[in-house]
C-alpha atoms as a PDB file:
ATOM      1  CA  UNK A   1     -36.063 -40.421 -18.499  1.00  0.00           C
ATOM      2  CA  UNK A   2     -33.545 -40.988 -15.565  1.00  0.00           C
ATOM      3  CA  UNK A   3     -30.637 -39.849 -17.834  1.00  0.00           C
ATOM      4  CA  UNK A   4     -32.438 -37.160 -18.696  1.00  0.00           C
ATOM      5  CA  UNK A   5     -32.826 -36.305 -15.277  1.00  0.00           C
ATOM      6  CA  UNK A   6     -29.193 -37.098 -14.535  1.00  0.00           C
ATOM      7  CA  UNK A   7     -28.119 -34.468 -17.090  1.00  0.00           C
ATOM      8  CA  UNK A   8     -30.253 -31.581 -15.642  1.00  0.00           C
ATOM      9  CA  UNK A   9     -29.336 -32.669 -12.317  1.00  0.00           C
ATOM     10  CA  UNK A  10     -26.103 -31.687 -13.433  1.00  0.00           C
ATOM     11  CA  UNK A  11     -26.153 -29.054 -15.392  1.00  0.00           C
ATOM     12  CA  UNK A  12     -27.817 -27.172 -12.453  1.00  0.00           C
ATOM     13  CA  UNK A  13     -24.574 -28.277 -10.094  1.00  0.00           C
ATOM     14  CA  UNK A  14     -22.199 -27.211 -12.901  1.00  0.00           C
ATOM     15  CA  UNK A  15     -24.608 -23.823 -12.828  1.00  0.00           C
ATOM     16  CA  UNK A  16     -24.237 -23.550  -9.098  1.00  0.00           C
ATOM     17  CA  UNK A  17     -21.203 -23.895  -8.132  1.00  0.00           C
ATOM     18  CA  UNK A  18     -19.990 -21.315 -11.491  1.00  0.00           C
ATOM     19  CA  UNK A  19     -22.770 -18.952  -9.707  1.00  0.00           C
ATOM     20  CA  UNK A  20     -20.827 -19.277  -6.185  1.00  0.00           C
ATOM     21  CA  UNK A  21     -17.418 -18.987  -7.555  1.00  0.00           C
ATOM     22  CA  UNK A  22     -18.483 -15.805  -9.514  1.00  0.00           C
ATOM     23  CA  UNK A  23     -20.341 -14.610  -5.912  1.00  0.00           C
ATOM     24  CA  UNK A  24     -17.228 -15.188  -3.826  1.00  0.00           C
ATOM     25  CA  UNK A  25     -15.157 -13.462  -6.271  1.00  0.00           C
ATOM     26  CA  UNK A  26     -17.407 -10.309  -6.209  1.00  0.00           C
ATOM     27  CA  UNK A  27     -17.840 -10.669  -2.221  1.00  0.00           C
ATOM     28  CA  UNK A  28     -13.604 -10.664  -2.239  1.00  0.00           C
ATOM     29  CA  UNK A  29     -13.495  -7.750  -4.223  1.00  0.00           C
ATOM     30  CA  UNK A  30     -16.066  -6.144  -2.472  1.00  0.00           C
ATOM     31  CA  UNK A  31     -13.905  -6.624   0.504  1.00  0.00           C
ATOM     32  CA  UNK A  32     -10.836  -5.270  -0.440  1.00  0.00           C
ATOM     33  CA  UNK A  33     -12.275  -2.055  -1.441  1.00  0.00           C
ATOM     34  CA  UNK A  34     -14.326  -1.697   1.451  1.00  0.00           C
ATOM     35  CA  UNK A  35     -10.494  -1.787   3.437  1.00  0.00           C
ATOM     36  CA  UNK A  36      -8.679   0.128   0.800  1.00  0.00           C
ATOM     37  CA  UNK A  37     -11.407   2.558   1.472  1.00  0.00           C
ATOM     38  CA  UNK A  38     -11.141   2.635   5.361  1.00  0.00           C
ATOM     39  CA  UNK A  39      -7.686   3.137   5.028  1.00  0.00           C
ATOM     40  CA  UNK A  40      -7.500   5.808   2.645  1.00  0.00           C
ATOM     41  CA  UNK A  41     -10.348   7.389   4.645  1.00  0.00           C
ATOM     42  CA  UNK A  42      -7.969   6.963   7.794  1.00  0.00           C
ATOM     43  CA  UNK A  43      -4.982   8.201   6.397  1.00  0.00           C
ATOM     44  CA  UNK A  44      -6.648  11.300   4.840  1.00  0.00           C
ATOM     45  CA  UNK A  45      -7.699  11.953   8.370  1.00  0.00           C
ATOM     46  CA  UNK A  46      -4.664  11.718   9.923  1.00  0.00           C
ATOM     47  CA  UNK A  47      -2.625  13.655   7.204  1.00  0.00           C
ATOM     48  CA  UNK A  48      -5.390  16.539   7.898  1.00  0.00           C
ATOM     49  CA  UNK A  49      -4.996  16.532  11.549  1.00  0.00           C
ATOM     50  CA  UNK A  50      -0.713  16.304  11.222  1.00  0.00           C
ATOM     51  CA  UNK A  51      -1.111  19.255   8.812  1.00  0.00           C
ATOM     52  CA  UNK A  52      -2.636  21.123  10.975  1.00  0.00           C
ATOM     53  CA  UNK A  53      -0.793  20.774  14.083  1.00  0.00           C
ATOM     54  CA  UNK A  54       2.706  22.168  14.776  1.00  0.00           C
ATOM     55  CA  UNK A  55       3.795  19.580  16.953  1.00  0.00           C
ATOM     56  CA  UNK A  56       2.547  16.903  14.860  1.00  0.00           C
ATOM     57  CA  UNK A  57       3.929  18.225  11.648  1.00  0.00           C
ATOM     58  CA  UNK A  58       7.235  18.298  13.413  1.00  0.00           C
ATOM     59  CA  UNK A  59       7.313  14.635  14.711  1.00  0.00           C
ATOM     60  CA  UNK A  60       6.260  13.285  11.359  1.00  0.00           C
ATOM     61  CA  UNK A  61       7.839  15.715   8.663  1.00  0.00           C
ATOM     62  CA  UNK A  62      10.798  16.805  10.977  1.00  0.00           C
ATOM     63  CA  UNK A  63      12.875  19.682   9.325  1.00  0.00           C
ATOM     64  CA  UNK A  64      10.240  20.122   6.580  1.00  0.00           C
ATOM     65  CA  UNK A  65       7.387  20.892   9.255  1.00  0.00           C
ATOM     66  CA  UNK A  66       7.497  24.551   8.641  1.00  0.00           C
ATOM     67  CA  UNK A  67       6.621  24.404   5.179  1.00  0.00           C
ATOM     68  CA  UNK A  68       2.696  23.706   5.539  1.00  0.00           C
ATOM     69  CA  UNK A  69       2.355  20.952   3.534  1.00  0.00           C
ATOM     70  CA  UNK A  70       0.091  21.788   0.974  1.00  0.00           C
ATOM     71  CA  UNK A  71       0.192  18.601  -0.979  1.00  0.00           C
ATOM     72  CA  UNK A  72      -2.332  17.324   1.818  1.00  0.00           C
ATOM     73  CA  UNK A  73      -5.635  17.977   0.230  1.00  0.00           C
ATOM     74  CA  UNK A  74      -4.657  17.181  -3.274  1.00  0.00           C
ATOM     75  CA  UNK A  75      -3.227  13.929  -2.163  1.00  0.00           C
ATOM     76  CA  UNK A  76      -6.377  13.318  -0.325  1.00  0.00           C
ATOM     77  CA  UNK A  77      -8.372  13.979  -3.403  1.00  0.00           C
ATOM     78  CA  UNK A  78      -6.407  12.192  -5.776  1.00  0.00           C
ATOM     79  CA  UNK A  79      -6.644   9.005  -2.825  1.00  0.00           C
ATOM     80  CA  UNK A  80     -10.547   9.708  -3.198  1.00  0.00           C
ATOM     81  CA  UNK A  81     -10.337   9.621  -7.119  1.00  0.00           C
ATOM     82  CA  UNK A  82      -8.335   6.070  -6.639  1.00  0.00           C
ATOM     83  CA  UNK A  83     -10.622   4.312  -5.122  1.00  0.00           C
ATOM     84  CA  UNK A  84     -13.650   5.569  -7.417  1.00  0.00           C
ATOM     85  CA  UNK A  85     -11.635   4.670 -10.584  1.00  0.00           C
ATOM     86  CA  UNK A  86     -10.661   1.682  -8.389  1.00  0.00           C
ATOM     87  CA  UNK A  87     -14.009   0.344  -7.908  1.00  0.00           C
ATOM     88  CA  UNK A  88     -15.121   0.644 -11.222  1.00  0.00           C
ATOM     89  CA  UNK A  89     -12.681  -2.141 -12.310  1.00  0.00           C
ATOM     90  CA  UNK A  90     -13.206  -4.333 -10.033  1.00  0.00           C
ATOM     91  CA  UNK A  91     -16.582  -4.060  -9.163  1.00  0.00           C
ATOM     92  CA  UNK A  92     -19.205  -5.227 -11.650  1.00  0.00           C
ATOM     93  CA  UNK A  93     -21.750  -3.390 -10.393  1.00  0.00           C
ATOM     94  CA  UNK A  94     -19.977  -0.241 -10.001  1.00  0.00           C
ATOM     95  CA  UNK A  95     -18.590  -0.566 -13.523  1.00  0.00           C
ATOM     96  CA  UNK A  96     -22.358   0.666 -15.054  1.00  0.00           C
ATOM     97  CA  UNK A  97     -20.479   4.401 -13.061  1.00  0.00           C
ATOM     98  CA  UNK A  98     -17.542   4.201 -15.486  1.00  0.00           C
ATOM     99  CA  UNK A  99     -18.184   6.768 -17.810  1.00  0.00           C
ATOM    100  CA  UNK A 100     -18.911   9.463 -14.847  1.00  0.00           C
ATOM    101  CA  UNK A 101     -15.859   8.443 -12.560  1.00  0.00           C
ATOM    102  CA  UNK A 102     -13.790   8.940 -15.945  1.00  0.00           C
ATOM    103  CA  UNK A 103     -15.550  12.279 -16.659  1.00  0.00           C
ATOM    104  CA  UNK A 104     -15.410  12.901 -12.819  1.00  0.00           C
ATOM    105  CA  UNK A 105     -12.250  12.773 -12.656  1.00  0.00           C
ATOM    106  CA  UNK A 106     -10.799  14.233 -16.186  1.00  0.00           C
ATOM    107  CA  UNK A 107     -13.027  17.393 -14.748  1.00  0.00           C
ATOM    108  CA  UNK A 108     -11.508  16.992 -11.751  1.00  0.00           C
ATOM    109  CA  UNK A 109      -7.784  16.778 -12.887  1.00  0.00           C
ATOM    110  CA  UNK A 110      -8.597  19.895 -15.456  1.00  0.00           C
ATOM    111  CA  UNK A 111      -9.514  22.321 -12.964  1.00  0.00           C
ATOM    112  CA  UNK A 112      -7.223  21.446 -10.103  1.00  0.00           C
ATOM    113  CA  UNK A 113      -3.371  22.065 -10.936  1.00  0.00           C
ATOM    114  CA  UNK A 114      -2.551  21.168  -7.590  1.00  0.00           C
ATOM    115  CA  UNK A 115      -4.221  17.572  -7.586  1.00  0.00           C
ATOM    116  CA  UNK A 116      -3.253  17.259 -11.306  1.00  0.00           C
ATOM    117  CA  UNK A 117       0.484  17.468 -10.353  1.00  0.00           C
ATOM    118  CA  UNK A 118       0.919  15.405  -7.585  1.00  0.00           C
ATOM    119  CA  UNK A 119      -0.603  12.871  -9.618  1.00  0.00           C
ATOM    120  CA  UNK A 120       2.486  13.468 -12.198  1.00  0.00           C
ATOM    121  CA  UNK A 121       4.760  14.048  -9.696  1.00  0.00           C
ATOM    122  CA  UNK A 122       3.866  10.356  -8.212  1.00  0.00           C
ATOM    123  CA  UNK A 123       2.795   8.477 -10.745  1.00  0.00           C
ATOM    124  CA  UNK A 124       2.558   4.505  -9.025  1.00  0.00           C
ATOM    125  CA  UNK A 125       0.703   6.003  -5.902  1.00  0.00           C
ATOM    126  CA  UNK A 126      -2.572   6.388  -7.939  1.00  0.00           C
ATOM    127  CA  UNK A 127      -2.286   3.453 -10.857  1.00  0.00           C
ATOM    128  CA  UNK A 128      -5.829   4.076 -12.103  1.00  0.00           C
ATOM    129  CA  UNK A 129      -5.768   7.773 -11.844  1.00  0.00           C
ATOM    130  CA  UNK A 130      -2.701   8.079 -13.679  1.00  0.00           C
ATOM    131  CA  UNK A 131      -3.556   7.589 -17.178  1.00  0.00           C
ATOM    132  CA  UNK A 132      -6.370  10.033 -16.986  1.00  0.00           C
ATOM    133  CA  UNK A 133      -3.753  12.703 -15.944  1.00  0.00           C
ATOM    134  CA  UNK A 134      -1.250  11.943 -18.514  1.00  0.00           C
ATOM    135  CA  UNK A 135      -4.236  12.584 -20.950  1.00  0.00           C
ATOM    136  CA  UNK A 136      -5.201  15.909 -19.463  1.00  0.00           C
ATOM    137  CA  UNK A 137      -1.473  17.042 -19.277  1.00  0.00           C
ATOM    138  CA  UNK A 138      -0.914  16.253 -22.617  1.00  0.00           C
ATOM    139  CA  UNK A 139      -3.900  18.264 -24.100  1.00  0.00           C
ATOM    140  CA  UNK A 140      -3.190  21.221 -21.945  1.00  0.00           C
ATOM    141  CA  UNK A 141       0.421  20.855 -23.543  1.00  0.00           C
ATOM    142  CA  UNK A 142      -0.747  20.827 -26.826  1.00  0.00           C
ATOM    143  CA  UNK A 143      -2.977  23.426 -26.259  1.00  0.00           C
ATOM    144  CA  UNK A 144      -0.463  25.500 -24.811  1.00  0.00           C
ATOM    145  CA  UNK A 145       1.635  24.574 -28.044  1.00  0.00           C
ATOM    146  CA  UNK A 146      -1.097  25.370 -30.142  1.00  0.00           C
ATOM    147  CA  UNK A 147      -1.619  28.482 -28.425  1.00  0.00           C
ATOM    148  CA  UNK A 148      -4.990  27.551 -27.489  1.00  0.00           C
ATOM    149  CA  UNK A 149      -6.383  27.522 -24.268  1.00  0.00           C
ATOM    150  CA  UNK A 150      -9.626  25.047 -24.010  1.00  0.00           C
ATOM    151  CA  UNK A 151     -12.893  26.298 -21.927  1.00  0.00           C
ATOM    152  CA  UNK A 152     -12.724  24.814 -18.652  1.00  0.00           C
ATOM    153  CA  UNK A 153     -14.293  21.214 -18.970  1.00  0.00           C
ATOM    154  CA  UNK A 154     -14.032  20.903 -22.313  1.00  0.00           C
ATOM    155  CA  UNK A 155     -13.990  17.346 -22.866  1.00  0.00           C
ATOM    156  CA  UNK A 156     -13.400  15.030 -26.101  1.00  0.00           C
ATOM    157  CA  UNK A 157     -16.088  13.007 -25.291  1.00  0.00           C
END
């Protein structure tokens, strides 16, 4: 009976400390997102308020101030799309939201030429966003090639 008991004894610490090691890697990952988040969040806000001030445009984009800088709200929403797409991989309870982040954003990425190619244009600033773009440029390019145009949203799914 006492070995028995031993055994349980330590199955149950085997059980526990797999149980914390799988809690403190969630809580870490749960972490970093949380300040990947703040400091897209921060930078978004900042780009916004540079954009839209003369003097601040000229002390951060210099000789390119003048041109308005219209690559600030699609980089902000591909930044947003990120850290969805982000979370979903590394967060097991987010994961049960992969389907809609990928539909989310496919949608997204269809309908919005401007966010669509900034993504292409810098491919290793949004790592999880990037393969979803490459799939929606190459159906519109084989649409176009086709000489078909899809309904917006169409999706394969």
């Amino acid at each position: 009976m006492g070995t028995l008991l031993a055994i349980v004894a330590v199955i149950a610490a085997v059980g526990s400390v797999i149980f914390a090691g799988w809690q403190t890697s969630i809580s870490r990952a749960t972490a970093e997102l949380q300040v990947e988040t703040a400091v897209v969040t921060r930078l978004d806000d900042l780009l916004f308020k540079v954009a839209g001030d003369p003097a601040y445009c000229r002390a951060v984009w210099g000789e390119h101030a003048e041109e308005g800088h219209p690559q600030v709200a699609p980089q902000a929403i591909a930044n947003m799309l990120q850290v969805g797409l982000t979370a979903v991989h590394r967060l097991p309870g987010f994961q049960d939201n992969k389907e809609s982040w990928d539909s989310y954003t496919k949608d997204m990425l269809e309908h919005s030429p401007g966010v669509l190619q900034e993504i292409i244009n810098h491919r290793t600033w949004w790592p999880e966003v990037t393969p979803i773009a490459d799939g929606v440029k190459r159906a519109q390019e084989q649409s176009a090639a086709d000489g078909k145009t899809p309904p917006p949203g169409a999706h394969d799914s």
